[in-house]
PDB file of N, CA and C in Angstrom:
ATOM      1  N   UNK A   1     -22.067   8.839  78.039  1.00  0.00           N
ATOM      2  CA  UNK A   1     -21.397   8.948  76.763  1.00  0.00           C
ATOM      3  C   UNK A   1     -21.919   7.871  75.814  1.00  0.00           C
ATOM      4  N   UNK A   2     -21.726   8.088  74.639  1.00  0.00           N
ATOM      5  CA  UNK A   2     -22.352   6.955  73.476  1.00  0.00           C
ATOM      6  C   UNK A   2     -21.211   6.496  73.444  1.00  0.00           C
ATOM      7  N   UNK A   3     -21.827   4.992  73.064  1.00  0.00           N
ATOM      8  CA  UNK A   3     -20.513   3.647  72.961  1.00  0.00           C
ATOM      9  C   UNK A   3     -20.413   3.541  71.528  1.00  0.00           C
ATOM     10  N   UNK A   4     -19.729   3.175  71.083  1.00  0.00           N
ATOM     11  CA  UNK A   4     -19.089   3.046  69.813  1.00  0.00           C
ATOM     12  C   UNK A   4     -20.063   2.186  69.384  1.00  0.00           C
ATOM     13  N   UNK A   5     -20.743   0.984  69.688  1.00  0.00           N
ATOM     14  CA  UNK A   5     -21.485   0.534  69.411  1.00  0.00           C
ATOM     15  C   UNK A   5     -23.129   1.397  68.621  1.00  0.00           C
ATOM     16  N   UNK A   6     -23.289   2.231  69.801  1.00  0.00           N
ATOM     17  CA  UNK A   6     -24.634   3.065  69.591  1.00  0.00           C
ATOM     18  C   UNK A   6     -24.135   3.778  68.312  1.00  0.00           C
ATOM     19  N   UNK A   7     -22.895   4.535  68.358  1.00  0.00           N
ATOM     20  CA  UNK A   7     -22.396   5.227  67.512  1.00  0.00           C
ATOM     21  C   UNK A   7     -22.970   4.966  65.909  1.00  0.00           C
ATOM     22  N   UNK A   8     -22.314   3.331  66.041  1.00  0.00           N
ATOM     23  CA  UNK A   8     -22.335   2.360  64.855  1.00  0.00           C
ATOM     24  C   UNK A   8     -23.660   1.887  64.117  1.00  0.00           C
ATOM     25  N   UNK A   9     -24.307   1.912  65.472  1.00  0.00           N
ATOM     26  CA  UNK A   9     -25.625   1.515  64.774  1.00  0.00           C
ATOM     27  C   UNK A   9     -26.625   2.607  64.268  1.00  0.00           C
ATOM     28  N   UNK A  10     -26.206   4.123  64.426  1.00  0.00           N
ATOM     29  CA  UNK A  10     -26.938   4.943  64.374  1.00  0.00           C
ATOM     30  C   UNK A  10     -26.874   5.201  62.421  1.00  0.00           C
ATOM     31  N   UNK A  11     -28.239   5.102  61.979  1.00  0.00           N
ATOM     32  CA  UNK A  11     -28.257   5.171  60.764  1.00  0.00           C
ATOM     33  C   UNK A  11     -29.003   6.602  60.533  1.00  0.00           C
ATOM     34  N   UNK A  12     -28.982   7.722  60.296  1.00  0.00           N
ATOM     35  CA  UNK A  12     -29.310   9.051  60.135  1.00  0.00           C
ATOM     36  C   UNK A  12     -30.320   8.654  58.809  1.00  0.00           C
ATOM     37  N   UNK A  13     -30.183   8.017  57.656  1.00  0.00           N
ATOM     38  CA  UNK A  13     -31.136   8.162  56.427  1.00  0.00           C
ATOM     39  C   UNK A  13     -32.299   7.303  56.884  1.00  0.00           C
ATOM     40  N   UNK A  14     -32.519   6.502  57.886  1.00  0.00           N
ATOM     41  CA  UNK A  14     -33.398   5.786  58.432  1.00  0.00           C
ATOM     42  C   UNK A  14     -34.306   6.238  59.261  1.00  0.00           C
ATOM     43  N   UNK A  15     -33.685   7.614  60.179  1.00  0.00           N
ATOM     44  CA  UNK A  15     -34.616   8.067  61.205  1.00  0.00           C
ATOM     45  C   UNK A  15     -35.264   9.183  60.425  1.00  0.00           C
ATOM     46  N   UNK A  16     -36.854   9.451  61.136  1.00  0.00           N
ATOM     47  CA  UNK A  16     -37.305  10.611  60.951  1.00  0.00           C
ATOM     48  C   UNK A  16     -37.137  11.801  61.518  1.00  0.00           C
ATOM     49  N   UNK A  17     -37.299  12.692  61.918  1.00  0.00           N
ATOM     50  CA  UNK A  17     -37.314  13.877  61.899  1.00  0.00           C
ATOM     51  C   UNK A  17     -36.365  14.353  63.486  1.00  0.00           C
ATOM     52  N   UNK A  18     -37.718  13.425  64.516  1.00  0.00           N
ATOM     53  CA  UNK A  18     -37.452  13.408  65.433  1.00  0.00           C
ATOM     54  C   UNK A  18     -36.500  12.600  65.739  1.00  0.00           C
ATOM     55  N   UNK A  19     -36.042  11.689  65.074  1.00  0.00           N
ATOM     56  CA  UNK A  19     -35.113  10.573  65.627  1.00  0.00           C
ATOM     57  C   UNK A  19     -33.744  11.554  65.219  1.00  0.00           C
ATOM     58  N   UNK A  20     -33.810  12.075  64.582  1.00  0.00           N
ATOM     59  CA  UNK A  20     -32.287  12.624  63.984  1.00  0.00           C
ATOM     60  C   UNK A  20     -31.966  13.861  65.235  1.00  0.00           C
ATOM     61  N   UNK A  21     -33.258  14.497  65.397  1.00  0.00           N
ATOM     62  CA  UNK A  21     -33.102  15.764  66.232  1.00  0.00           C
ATOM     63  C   UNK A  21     -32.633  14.991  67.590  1.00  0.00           C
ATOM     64  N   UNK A  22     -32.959  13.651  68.239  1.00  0.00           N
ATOM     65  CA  UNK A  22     -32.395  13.267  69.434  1.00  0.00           C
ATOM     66  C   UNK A  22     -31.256  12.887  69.428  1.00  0.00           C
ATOM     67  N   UNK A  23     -30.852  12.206  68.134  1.00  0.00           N
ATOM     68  CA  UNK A  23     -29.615  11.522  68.267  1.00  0.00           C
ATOM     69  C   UNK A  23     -28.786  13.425  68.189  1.00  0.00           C
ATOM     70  N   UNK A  24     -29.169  14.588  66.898  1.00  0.00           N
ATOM     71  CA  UNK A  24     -28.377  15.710  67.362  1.00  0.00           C
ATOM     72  C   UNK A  24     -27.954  15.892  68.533  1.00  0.00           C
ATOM     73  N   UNK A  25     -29.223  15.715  69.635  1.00  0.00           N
ATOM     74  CA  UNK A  25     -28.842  16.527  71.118  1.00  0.00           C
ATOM     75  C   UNK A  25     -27.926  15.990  71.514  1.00  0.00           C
ATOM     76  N   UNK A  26     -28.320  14.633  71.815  1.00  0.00           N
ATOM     77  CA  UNK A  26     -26.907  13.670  72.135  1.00  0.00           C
ATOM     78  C   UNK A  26     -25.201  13.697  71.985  1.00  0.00           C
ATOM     79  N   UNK A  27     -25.467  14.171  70.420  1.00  0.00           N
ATOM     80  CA  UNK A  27     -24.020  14.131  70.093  1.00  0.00           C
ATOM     81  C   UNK A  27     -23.452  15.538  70.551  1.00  0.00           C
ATOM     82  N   UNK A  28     -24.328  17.022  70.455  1.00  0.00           N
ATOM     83  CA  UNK A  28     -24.045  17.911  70.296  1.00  0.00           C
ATOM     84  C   UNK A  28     -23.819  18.010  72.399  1.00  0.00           C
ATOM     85  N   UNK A  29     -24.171  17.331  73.170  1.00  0.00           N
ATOM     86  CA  UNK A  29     -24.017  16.984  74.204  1.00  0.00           C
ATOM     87  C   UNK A  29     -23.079  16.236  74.983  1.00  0.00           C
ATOM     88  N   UNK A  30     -22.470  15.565  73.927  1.00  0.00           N
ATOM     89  CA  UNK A  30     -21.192  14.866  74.453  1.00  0.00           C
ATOM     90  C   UNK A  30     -20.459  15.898  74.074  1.00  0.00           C
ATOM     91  N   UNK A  31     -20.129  16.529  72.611  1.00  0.00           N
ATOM     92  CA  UNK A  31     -19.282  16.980  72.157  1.00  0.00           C
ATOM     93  C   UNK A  31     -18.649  18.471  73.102  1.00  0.00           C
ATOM     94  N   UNK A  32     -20.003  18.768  73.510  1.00  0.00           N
ATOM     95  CA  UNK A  32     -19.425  20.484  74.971  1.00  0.00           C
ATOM     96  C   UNK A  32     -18.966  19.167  76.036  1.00  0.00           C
ATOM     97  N   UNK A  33     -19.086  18.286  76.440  1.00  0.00           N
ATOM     98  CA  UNK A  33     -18.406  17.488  77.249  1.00  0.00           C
ATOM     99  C   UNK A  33     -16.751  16.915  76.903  1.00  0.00           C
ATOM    100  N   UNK A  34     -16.754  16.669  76.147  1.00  0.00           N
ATOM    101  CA  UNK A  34     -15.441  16.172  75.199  1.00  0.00           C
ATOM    102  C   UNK A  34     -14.434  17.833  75.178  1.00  0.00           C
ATOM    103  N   UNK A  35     -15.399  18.802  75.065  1.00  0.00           N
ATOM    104  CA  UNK A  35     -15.102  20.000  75.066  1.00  0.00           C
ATOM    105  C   UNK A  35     -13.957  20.262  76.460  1.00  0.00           C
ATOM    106  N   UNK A  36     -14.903  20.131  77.189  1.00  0.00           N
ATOM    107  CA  UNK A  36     -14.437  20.373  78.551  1.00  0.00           C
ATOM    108  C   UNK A  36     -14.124  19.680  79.356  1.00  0.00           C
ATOM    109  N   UNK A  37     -13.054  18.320  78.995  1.00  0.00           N
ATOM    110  CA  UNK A  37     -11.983  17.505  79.072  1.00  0.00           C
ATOM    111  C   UNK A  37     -10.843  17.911  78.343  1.00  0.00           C
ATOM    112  N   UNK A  38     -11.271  18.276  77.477  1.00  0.00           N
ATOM    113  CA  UNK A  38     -10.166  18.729  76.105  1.00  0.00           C
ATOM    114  C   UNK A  38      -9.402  19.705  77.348  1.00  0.00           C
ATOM    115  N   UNK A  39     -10.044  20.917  77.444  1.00  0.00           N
ATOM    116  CA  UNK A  39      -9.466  21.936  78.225  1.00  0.00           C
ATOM    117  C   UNK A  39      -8.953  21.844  79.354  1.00  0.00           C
ATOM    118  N   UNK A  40      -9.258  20.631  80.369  1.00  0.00           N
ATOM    119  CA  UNK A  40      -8.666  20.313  81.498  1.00  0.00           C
ATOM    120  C   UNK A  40      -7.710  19.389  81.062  1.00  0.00           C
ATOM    121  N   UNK A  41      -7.301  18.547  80.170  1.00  0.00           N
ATOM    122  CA  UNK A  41      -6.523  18.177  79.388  1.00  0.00           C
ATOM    123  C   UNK A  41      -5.178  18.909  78.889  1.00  0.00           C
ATOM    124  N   UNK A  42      -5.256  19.857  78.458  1.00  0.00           N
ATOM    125  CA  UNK A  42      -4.892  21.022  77.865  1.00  0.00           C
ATOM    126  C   UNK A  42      -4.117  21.437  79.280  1.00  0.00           C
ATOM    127  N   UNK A  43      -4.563  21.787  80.395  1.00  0.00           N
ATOM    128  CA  UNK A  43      -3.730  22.365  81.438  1.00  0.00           C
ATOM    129  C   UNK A  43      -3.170  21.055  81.932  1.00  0.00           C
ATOM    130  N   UNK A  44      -3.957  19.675  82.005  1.00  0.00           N
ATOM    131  CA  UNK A  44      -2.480  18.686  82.679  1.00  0.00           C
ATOM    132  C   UNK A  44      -1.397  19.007  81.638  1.00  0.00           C
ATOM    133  N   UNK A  45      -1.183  18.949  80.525  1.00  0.00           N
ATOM    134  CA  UNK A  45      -0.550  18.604  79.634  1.00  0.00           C
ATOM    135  C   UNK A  45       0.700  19.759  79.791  1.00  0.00           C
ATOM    136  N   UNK A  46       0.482  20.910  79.926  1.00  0.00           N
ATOM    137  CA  UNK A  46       0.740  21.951  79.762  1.00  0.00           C
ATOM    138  C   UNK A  46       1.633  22.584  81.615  1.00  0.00           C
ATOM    139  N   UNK A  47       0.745  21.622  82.381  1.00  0.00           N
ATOM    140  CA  UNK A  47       1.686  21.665  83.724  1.00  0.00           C
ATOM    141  C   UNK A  47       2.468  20.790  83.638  1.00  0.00           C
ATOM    142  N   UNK A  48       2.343  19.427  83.208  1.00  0.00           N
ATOM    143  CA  UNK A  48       3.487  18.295  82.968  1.00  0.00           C
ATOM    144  C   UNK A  48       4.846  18.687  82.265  1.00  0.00           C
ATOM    145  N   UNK A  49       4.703  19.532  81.107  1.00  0.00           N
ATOM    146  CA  UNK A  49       5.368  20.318  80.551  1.00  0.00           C
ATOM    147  C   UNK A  49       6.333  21.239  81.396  1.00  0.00           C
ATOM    148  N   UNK A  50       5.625  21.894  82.132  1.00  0.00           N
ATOM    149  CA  UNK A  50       6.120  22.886  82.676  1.00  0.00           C
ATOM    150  C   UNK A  50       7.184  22.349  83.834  1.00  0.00           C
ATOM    151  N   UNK A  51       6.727  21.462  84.500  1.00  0.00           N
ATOM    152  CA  UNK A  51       7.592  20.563  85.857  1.00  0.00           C
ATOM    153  C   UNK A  51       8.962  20.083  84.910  1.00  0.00           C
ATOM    154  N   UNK A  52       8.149  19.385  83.592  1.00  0.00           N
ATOM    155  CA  UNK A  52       9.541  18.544  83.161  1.00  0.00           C
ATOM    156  C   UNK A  52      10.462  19.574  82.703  1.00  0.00           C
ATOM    157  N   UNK A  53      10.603  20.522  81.518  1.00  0.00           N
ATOM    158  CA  UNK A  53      11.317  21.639  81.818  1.00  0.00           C
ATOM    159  C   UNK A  53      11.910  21.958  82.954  1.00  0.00           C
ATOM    160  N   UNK A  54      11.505  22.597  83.889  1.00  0.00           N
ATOM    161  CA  UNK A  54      11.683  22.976  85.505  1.00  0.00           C
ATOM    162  C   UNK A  54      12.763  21.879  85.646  1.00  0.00           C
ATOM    163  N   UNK A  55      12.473  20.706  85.398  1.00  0.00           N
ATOM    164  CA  UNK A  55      13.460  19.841  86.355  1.00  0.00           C
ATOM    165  C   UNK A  55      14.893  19.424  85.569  1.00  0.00           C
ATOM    166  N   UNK A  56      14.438  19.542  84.021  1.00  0.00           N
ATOM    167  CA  UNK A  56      15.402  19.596  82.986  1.00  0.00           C
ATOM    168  C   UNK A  56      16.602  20.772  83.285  1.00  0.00           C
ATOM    169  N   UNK A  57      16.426  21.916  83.424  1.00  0.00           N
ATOM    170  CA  UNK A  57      16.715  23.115  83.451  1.00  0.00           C
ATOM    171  C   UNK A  57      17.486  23.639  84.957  1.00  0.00           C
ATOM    172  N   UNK A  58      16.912  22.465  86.117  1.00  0.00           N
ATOM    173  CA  UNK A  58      17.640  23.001  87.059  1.00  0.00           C
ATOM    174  C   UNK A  58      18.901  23.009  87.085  1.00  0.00           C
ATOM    175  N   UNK A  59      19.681  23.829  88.325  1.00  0.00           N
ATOM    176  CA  UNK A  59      20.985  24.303  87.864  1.00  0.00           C
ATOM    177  C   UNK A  59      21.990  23.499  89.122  1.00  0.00           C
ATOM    178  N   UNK A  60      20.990  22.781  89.826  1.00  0.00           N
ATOM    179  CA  UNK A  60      21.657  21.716  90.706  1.00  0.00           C
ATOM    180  C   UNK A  60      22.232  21.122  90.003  1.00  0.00           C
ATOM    181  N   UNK A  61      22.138  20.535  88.653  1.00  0.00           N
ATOM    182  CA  UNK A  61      22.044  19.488  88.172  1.00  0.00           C
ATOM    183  C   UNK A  61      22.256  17.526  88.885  1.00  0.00           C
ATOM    184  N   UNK A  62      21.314  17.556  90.014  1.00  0.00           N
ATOM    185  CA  UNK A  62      20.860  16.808  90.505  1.00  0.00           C
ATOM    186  C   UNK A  62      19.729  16.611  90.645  1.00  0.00           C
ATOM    187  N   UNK A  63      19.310  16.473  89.277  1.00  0.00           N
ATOM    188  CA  UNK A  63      18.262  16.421  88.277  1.00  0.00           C
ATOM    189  C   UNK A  63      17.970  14.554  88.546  1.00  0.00           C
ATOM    190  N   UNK A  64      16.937  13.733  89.578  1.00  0.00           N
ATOM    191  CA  UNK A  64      16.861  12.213  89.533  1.00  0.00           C
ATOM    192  C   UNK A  64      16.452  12.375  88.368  1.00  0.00           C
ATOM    193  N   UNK A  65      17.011  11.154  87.106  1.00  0.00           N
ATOM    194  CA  UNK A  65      16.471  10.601  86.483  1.00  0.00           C
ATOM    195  C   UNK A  65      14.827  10.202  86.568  1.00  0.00           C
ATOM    196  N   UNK A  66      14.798   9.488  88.055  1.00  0.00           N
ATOM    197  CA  UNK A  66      13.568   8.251  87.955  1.00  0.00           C
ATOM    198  C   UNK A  66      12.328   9.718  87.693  1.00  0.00           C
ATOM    199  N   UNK A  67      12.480  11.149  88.710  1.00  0.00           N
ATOM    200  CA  UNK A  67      11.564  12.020  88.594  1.00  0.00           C
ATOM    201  C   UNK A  67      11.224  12.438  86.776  1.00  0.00           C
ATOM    202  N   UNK A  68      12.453  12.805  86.324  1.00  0.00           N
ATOM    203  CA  UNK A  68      12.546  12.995  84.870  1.00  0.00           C
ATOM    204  C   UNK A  68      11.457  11.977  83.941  1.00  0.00           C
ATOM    205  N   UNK A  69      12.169  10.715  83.994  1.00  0.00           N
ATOM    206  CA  UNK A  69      11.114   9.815  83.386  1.00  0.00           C
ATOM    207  C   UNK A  69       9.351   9.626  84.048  1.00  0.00           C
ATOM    208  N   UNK A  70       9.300   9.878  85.196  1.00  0.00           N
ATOM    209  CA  UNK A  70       7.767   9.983  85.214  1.00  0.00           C
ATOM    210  C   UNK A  70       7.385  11.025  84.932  1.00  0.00           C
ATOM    211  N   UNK A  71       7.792  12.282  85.147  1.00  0.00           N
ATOM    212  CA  UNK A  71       7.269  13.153  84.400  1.00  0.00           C
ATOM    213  C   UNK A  71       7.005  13.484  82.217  1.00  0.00           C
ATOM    214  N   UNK A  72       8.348  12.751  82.018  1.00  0.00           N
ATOM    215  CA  UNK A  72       8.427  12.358  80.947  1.00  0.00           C
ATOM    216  C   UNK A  72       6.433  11.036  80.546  1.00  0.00           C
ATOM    217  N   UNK A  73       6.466  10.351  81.396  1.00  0.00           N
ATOM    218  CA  UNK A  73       5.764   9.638  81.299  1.00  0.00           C
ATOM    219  C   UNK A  73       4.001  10.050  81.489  1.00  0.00           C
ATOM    220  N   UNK A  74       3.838  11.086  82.259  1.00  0.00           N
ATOM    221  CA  UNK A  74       3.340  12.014  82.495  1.00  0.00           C
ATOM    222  C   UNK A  74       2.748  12.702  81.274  1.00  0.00           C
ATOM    223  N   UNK A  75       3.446  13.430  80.891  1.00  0.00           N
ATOM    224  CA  UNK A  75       3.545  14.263  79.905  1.00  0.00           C
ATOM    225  C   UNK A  75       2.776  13.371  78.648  1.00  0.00           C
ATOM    226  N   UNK A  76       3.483  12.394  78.472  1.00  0.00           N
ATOM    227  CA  UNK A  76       2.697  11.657  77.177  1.00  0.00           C
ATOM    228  C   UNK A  76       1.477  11.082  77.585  1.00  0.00           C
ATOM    229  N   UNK A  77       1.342  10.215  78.715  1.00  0.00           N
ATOM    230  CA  UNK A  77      -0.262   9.810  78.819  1.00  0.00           C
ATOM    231  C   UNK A  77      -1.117  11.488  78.690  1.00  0.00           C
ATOM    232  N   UNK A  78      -0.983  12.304  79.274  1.00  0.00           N
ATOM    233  CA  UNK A  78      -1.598  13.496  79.314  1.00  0.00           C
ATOM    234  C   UNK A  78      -1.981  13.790  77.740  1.00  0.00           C
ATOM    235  N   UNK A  79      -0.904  13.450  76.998  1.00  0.00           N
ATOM    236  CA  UNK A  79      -0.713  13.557  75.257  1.00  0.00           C
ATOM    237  C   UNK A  79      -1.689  12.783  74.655  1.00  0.00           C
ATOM    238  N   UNK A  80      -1.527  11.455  75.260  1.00  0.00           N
ATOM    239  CA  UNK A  80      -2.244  10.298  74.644  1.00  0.00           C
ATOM    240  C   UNK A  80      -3.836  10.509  74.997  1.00  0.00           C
ATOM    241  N   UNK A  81      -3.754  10.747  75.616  1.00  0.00           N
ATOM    242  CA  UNK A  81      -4.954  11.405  76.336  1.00  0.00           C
ATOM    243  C   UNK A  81      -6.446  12.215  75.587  1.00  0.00           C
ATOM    244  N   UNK A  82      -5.153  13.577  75.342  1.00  0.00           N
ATOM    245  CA  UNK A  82      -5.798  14.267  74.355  1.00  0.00           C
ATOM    246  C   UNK A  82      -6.136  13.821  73.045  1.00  0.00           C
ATOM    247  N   UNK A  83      -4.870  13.479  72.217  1.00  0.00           N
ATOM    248  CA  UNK A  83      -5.272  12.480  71.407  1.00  0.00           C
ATOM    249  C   UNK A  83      -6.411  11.598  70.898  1.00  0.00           C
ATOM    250  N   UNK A  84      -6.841  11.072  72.076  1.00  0.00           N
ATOM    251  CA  UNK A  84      -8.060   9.870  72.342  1.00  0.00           C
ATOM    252  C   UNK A  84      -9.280  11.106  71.875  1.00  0.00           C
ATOM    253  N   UNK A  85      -9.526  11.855  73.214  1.00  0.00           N
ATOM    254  CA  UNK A  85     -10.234  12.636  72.811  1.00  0.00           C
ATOM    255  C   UNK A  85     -10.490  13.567  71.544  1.00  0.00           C
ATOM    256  N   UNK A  86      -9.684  14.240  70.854  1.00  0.00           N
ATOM    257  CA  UNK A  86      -9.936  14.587  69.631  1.00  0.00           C
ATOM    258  C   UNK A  86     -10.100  13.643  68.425  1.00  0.00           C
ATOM    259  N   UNK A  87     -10.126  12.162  68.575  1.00  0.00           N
ATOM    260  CA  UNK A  87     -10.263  11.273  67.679  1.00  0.00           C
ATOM    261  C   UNK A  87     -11.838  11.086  68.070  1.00  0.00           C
ATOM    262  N   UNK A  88     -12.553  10.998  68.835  1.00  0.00           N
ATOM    263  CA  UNK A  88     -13.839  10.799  69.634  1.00  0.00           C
ATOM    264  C   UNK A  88     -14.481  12.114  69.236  1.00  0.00           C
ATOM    265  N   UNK A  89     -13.816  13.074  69.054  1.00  0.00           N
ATOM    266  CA  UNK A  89     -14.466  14.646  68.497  1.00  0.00           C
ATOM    267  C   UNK A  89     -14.987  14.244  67.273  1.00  0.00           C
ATOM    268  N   UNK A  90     -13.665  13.964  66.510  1.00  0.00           N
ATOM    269  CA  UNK A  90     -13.905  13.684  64.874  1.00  0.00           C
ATOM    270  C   UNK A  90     -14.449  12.725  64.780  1.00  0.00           C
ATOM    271  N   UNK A  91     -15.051  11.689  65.718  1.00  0.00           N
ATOM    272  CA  UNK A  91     -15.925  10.801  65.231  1.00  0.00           C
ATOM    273  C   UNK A  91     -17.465  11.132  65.228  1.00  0.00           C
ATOM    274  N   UNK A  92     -17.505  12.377  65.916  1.00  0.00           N
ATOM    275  CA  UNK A  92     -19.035  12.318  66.894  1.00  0.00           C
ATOM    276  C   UNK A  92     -19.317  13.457  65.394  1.00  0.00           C
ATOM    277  N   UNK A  93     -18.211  14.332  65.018  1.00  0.00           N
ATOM    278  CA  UNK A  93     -18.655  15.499  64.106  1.00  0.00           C
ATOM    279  C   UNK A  93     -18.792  14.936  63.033  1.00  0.00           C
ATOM    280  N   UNK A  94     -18.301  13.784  62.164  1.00  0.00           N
ATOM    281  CA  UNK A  94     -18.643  13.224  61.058  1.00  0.00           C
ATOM    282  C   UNK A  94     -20.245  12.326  61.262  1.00  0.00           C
ATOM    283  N   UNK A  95     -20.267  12.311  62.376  1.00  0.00           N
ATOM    284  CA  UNK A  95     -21.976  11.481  62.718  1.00  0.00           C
ATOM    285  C   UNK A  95     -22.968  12.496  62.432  1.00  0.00           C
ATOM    286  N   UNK A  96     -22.087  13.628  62.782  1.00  0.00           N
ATOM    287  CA  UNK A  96     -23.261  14.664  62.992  1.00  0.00           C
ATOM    288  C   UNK A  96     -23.752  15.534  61.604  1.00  0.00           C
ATOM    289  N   UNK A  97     -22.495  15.767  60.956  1.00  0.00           N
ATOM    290  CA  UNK A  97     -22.635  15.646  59.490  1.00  0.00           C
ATOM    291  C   UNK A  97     -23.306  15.349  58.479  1.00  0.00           C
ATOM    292  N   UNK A  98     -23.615  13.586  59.055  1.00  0.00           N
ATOM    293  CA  UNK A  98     -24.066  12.459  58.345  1.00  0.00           C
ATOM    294  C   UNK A  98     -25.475  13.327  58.892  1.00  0.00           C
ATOM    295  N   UNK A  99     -25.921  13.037  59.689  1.00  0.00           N
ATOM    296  CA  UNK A  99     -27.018  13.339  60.423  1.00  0.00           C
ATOM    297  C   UNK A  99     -27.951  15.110  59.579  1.00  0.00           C
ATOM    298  N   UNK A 100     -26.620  15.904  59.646  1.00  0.00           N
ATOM    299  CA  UNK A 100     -27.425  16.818  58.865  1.00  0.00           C
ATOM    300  C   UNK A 100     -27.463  16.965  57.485  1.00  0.00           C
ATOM    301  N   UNK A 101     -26.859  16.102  56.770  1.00  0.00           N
ATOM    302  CA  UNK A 101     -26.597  15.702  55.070  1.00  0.00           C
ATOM    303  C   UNK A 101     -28.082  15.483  55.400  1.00  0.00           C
ATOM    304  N   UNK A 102     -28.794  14.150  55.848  1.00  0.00           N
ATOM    305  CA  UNK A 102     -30.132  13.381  56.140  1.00  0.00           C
ATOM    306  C   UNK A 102     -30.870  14.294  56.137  1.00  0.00           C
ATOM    307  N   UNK A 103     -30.990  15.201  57.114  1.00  0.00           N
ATOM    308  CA  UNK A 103     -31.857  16.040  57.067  1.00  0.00           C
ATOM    309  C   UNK A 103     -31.953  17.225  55.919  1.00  0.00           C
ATOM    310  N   UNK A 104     -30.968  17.743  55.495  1.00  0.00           N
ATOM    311  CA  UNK A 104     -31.110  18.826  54.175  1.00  0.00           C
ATOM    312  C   UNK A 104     -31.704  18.136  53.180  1.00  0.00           C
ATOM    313  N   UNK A 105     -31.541  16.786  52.766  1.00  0.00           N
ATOM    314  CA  UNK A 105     -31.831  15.945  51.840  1.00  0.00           C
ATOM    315  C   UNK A 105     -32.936  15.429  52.020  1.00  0.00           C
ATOM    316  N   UNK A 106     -33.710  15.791  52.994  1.00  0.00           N
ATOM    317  CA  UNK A 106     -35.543  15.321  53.676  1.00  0.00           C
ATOM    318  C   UNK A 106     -34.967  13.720  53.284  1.00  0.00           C
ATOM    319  N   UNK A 107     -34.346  13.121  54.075  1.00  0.00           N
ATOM    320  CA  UNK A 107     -33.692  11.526  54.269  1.00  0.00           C
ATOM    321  C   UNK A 107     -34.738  11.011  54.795  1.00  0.00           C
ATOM    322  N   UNK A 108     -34.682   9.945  55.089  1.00  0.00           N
ATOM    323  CA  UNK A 108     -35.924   9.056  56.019  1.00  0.00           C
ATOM    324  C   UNK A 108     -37.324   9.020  55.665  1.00  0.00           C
ATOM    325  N   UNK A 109     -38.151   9.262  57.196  1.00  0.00           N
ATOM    326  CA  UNK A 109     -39.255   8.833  56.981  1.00  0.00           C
ATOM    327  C   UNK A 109     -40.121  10.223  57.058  1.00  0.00           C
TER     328      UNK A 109
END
């Protein structure tokens, strides 16, 4: 994965032709990766959901708390989670942006 660092230093109006087309692959390479976290993401999130309901809803109502709150707890890292990742989306797609502004505009060298 690119570090925020690489991210940062990547200047698109600076590279030529080829430099823009590698840094593309790259990004367009994390981003089906980011992809397909998102979606396994998407089902923790969505089974965490489903348990905490389930346990909300039972009709024992000997419902433990302590289960409630980790699943509760559960549920949001799974959230936070996703979160992270779609902020890392929108960072990689505004690079990439930048990257093809550069190129429509014959940028660089």
């Amino acid at each position: 994965m690119l570090s925020a660092a690489e991210i940062a230093s990547c200047q698109p109006w600076a590279l030529d032709f080829g430099g823009r087309a590698a840094w593309r692959v790259r990004i367009v390479a994390e981003l089906v990766e980011i992809n397909s976290l998102h979606l396994r993401g998407e089902t923790r999130r969505a089974g965490a959901d489903i348990q905490l309901q389930g346990a909300l809803e039972a009709e024992d109502s000997i419902t433990d708390e302590t289960i409630v709150a980790g699943l509760r707890a559960f549920l949001q890292k799974a959230e936070d989670d996703l979160a992270a990742l779609e902020q890392r989306r929108d960072e990689l797609l505004v690079l990439l942006d930048t990257l093809n502004a550069a190129e429509a505009t014959g940028g660089g060298r």
